[in-house]
Protein backbone atom coordinates (compact mmCIF):
# COMPACT_ATOMS: atom_id res chain seq x y z
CA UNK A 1 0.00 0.00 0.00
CA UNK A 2 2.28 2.91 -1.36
CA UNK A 3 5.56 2.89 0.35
CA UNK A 4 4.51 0.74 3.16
CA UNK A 5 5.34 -2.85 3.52
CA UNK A 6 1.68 -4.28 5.29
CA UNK A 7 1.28 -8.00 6.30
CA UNK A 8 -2.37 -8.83 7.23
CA UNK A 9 -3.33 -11.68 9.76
CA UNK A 10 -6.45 -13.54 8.24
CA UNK A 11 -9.79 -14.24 9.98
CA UNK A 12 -13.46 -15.02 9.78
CA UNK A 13 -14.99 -11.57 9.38
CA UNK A 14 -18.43 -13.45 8.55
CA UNK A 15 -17.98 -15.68 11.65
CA UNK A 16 -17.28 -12.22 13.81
CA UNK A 17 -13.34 -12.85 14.34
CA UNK A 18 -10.79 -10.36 14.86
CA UNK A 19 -8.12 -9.82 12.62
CA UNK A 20 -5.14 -7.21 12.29
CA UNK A 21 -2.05 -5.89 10.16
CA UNK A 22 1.49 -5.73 10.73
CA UNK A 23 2.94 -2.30 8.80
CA UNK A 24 6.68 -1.80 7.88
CA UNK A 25 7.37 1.88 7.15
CA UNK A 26 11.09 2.91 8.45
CA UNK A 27 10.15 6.51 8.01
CA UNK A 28 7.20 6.85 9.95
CA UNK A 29 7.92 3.52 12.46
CA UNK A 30 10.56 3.09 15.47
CA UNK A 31 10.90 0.11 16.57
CA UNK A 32 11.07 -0.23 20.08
CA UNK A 33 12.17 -3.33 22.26
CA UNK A 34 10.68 -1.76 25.62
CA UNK A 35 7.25 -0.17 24.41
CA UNK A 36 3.96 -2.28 24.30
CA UNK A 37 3.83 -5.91 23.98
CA UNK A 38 1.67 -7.21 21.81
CA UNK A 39 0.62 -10.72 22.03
CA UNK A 40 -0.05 -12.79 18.92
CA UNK A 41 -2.46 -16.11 19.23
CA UNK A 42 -0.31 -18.97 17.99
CA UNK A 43 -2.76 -21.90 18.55
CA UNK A 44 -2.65 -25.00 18.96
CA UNK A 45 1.14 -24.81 20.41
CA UNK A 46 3.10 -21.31 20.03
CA UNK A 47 6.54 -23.19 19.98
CA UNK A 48 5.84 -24.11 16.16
CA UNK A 49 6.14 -20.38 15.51
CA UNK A 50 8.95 -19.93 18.27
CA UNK A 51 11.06 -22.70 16.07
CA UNK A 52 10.97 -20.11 13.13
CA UNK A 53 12.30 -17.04 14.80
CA UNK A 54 15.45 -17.15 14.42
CA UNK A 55 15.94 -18.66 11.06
CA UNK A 56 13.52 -15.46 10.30
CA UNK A 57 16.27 -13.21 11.71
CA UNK A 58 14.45 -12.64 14.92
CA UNK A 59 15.91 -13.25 18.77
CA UNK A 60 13.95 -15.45 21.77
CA UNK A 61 14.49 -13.34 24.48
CA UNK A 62 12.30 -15.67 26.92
CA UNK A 63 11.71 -19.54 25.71
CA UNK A 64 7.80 -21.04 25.91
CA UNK A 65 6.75 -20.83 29.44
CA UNK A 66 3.19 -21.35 31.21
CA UNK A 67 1.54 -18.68 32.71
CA UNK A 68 0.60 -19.49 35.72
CA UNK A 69 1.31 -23.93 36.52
CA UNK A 70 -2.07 -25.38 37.48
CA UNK A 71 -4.70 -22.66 36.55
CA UNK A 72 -4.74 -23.09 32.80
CA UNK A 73 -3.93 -20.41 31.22
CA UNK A 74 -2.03 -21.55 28.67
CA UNK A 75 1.81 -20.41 27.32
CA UNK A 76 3.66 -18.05 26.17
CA UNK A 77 7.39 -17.04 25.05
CA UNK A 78 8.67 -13.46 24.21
CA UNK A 79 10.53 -12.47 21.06
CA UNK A 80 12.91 -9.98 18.78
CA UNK A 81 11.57 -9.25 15.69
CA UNK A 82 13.58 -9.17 12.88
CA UNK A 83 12.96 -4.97 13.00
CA UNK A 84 13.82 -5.07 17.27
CA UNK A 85 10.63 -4.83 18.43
CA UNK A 86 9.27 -7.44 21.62
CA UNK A 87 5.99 -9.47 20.90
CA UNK A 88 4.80 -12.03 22.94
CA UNK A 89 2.98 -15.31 21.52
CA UNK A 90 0.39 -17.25 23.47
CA UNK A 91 -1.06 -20.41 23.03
CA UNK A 92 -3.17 -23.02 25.20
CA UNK A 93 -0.91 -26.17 23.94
């Protein structure tokens, strides 16, 4: 979309889902490895996605973990981006 790089994540408008974009615009974007993290749904099991990071030029800062042991709440592991920027994936599995 004009000078900016845009990856969108797909979903089930129909069905009511949520879905989102990822822009790439070095003029107008900083990225930042302290500002919000964002946490990306990587069901069934996050460490399928946590396996590509590096080979994608990214960085695990903190491996697959669960949440909280015994209540459920699933797992999740904090990354690098390939641009520097912390995200967090989450999965039940």
């Amino acid at each position: 979309m004009g000078p900016n790089r845009m990856g969108f994540f797909l979903y089930d408008q129909p069905g009511g889902k949520v879905g989102g974009a990822i822009v790439y615009n070095p003029d107008f974007y900083t990225p930042v490895a302290n500002g919000t993290l964002v946490y990306l749904n990587c069901q069934p099991d996050l460490q399928v996605n946590l396996d590509r990071v590096e080979a994608a030029g990214g960085k695990i800062q903190q491996g697959k973990m669960e949440i909280a042991p015994g209540q459920n709440l699933g797992f999740i592991a904090i990354i690098n981006d390939s641009e520097g920027n912390r995200v967090a994936l989450h999965s039940m599995g």
